[in-house]
Protein backbone atom coordinates (compact mmCIF):
# COMPACT_ATOMS: atom_id res chain seq x y z
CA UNK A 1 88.19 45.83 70.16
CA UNK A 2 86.08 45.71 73.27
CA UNK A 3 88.47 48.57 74.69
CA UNK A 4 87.59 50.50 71.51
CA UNK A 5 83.78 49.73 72.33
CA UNK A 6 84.46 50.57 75.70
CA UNK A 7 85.93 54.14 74.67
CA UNK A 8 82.76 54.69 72.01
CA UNK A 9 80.58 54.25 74.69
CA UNK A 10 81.83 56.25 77.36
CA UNK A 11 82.01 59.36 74.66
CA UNK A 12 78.73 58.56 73.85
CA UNK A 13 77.69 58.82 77.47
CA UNK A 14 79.81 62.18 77.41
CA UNK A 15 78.11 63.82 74.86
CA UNK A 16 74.56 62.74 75.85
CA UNK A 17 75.53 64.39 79.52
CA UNK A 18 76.65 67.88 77.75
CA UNK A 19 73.70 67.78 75.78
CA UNK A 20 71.05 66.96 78.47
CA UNK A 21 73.02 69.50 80.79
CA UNK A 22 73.08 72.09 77.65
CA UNK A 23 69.30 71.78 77.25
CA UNK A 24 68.98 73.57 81.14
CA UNK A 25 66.89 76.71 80.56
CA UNK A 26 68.20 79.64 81.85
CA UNK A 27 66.41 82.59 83.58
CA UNK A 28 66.28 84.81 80.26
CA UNK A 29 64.22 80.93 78.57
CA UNK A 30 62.22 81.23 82.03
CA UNK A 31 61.13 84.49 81.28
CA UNK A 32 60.50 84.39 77.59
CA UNK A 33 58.01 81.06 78.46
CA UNK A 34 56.50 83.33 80.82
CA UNK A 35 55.70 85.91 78.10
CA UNK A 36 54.13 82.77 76.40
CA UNK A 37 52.16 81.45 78.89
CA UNK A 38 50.57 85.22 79.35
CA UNK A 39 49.54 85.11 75.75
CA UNK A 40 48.30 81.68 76.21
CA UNK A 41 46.41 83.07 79.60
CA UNK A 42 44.51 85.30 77.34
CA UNK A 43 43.45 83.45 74.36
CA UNK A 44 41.98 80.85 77.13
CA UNK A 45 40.38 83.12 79.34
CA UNK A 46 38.80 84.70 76.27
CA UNK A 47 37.03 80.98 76.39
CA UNK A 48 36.16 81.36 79.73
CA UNK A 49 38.72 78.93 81.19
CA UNK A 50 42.73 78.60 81.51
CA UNK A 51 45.75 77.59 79.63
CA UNK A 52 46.08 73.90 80.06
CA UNK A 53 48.28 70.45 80.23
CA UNK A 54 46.09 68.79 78.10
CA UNK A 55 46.91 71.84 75.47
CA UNK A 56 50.56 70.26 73.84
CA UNK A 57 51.96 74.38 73.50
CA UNK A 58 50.71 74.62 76.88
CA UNK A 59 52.57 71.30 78.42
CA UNK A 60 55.78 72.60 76.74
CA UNK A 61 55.58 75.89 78.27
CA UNK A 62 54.53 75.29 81.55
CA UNK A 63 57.48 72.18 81.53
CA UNK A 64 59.69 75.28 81.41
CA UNK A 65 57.90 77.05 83.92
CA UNK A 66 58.22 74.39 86.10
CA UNK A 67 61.58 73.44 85.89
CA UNK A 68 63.83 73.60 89.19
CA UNK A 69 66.82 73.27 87.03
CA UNK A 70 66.65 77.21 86.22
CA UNK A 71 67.19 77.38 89.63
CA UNK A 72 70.61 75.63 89.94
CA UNK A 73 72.05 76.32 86.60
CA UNK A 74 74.37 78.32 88.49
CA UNK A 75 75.11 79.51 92.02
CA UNK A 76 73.03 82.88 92.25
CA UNK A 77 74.21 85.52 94.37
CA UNK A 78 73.40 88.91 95.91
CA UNK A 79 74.00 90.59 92.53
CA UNK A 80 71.35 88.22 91.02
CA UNK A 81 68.71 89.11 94.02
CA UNK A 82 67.00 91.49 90.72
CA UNK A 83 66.52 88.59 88.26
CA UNK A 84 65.24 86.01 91.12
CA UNK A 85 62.53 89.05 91.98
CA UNK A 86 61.57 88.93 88.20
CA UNK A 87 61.59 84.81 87.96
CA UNK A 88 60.23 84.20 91.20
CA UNK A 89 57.67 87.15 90.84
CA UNK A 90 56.68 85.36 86.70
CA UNK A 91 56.11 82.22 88.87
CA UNK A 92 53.79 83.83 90.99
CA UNK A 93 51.78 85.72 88.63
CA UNK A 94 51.53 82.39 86.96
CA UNK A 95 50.33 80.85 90.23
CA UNK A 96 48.23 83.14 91.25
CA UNK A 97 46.50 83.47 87.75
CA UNK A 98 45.22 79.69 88.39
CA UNK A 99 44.27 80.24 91.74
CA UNK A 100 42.14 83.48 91.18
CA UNK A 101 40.38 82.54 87.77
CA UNK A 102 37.37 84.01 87.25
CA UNK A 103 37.48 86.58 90.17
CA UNK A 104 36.20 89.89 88.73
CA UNK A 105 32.94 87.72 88.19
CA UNK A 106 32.93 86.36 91.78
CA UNK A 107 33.79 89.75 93.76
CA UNK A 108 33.35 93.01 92.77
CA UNK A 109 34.24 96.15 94.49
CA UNK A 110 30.78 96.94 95.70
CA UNK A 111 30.78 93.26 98.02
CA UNK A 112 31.36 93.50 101.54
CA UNK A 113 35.03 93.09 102.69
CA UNK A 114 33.84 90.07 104.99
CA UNK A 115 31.80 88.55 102.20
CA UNK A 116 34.47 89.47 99.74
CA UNK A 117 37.05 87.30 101.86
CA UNK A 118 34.73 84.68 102.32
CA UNK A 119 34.11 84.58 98.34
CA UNK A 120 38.03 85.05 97.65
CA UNK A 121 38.16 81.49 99.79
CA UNK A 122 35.99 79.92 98.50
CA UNK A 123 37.07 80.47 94.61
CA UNK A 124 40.29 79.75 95.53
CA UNK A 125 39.83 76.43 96.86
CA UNK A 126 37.76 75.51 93.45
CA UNK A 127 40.45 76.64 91.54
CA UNK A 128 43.07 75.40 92.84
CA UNK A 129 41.17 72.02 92.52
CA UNK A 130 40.07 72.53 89.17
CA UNK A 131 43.19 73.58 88.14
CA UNK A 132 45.52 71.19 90.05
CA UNK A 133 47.42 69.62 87.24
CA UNK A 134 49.10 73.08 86.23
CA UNK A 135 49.02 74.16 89.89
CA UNK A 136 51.23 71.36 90.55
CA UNK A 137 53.63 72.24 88.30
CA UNK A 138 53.86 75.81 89.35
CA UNK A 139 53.68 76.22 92.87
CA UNK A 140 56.26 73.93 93.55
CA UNK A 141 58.74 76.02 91.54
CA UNK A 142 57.63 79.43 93.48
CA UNK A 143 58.19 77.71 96.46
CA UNK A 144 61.77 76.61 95.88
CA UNK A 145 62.55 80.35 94.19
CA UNK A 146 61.62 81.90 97.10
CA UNK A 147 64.01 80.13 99.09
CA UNK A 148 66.95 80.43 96.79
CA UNK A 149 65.70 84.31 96.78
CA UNK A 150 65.20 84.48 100.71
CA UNK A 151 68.80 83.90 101.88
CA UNK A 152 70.12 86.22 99.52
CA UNK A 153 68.06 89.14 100.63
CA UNK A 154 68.77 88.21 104.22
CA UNK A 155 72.88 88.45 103.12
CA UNK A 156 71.91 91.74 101.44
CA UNK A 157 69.76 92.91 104.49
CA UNK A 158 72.63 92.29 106.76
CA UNK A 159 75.71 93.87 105.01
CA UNK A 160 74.03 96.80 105.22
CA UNK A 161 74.84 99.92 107.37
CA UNK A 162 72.55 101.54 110.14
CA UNK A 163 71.92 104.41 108.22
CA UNK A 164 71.45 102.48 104.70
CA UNK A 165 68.40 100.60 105.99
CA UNK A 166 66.03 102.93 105.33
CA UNK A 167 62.27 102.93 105.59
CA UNK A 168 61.81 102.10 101.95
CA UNK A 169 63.68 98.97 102.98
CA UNK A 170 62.07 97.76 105.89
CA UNK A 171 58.84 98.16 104.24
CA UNK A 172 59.84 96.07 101.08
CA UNK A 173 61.36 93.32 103.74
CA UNK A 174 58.59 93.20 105.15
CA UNK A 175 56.62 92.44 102.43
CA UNK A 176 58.17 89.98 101.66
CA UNK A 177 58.36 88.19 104.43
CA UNK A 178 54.50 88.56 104.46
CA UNK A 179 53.95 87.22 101.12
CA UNK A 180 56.87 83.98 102.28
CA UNK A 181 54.08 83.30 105.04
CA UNK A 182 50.74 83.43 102.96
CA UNK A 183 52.53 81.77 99.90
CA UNK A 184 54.22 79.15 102.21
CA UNK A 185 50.86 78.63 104.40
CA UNK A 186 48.38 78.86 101.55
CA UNK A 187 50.51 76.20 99.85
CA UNK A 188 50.24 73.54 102.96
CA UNK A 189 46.29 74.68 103.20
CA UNK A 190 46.00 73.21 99.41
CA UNK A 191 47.60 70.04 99.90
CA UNK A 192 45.35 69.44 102.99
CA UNK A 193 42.42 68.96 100.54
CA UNK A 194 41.82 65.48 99.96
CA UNK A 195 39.91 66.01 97.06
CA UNK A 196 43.36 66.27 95.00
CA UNK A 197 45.51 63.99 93.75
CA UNK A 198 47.56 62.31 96.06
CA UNK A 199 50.46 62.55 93.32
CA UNK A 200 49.70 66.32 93.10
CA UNK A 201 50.03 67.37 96.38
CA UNK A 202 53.07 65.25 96.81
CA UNK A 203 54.91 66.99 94.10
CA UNK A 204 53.50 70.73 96.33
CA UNK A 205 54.30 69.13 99.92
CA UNK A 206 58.40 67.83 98.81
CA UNK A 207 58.88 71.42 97.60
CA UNK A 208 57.42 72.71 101.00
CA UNK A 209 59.45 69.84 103.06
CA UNK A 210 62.48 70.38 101.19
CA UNK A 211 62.99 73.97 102.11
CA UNK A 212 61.45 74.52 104.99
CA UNK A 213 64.33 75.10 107.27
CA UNK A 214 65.03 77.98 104.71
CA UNK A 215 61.47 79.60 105.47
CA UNK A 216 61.56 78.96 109.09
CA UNK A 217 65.04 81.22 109.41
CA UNK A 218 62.54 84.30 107.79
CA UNK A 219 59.62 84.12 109.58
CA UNK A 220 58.89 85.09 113.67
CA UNK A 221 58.54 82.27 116.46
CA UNK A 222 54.43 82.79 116.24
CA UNK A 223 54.26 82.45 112.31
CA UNK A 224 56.28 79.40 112.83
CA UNK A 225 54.01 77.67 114.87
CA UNK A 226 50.84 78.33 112.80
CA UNK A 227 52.75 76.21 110.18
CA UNK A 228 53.51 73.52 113.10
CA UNK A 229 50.17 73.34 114.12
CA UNK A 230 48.45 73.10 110.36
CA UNK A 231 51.55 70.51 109.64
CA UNK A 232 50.99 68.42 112.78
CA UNK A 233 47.06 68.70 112.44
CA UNK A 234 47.23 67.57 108.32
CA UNK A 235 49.35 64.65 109.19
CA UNK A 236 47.23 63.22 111.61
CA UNK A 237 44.95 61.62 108.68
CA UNK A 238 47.56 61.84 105.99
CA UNK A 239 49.16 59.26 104.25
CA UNK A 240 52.27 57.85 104.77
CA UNK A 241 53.67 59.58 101.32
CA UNK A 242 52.40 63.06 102.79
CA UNK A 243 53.36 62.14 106.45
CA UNK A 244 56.54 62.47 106.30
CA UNK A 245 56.44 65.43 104.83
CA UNK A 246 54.27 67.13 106.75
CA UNK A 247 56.75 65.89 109.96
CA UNK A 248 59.63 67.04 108.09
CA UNK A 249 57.82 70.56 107.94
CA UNK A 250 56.69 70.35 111.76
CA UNK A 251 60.75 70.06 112.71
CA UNK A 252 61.98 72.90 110.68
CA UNK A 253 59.32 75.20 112.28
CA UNK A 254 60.88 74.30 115.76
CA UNK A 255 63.84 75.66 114.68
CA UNK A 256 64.73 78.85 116.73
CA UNK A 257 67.57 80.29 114.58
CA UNK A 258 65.97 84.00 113.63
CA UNK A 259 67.68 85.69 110.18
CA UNK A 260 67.39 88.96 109.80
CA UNK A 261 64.24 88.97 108.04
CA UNK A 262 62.68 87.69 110.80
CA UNK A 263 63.72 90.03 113.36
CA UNK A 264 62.31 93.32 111.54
């Protein structure tokens, strides 16, 4: 009888397993919630504000959009570099849609570039803030796409021939590796405000900490160190949660192994 029992309950356990692992979404459910969230983007902004948590469709959605489980649902590689550019660039657009709310009403294209910058900051920074909940579900995700994304390229970058890395190429490298360093350093800026919640900027700072060695390979020996220094300056007053982090982050950029991203 109690082998019986035994048996029961170890199916049970079997079945709950396939179905947990069966309820992954893949990168096709990633997209489609992205396609949700953009209608959801509109019908909010048309009330002057943004889709969020405290919405239930919302929660649902952006639980999708936030899930790091789309990004090991299998192992993804060079052929897949295409559909990480689409999730990783839907995670961005939803990132970036929080973080520049409101912006054709703050700058227009009549301001002054300095002023404009200054403005950009500024709205930013009170977005990000007012918008940290949904922030902190995001950004973390973009951050750990980009480095499932960024070895891949560098693998594609170096099996090719001289004369098949063409300008094109180098330019689009390059961009990215520009947009890993003001993603990855605008990321660490926003969890160095103290005016959000510890809990949120944990969730942002593990996802920074946890690939950072990944980053660190892609960008050059000077980018590296204006990470250090913001890292080693933030955790000077952070606490011990954060510090650890932030140390963890400090390391990685002393790391002088050079991929070929970062050598263009």
């Amino acid at each position: 009888m109690m082998k019986q029992r035994s048996k029961l309950l170890t199916l049970a356990f079997l079945m709950i397993q396939a179905s947990h692992a069966a309820s992954f979404p893949s990168t096709d459910e990633y997209l489609a919630a992205s396609k949700k969230f953009d209608q959801q983007r509109i019908e909010a902004n048309a009330r002057q504000t943004m889709p969020r948590m405290t919405d239930e469709k919302v929660a649902v959605v952006l639980e999708v959009l936030s899930d790091d489980r789309v990004l090991t649902e299998r192992r993804f590689t060079v052929q897949d570099i295409g559909i990480l550019l689409d999730v990783c660039g839907k995670a961005n657009e939803v990132n970036m849609s929080y973080a520049l709310f409101d912006l054709k009403n703050q700058v227009t294209e009549k301001t002054d570039v300095a002023v404009a910058t200054l403005q950009l900051q500024k709205l930013m920074a009170k977005n990000i803030y007012s918008f940290q909940d949904e922030v902190a579900r995001v950004q973390p995700f973009l951050i750990r796409c980009m480095s499932v994304q960024l070895p891949l390229m560098t693998k594609f970058l170096e099996s090719l021939r001289p004369e098949e890395f063409t300008d094109i190429r180098r330019d689009g490298a390059l961009q990215v590796r520009n947009g890993t360093l003001n993603m990855y350093y605008g990321a660490l800026v926003s969890v160095s405000d103290r005016r959000i919640k510890e809990g949120n900027r944990l969730r942002t700072l593990a996802a920074l900490a946890d690939t950072s060695s990944v980053f660190a390979e892609s960008l050059p020996s000077d980018r590296r160190k204006l990470i250090a220094d913001l890292a080693n300056s933030a955790s000077q007053s952070a606490p011990d949660a954060l510090r650890k982090h932030l140390l963890t982050i400090q390391k990685s950029m002393s790391n002088s192994t050079c991929s070929a991203i970062c050598k263009l």
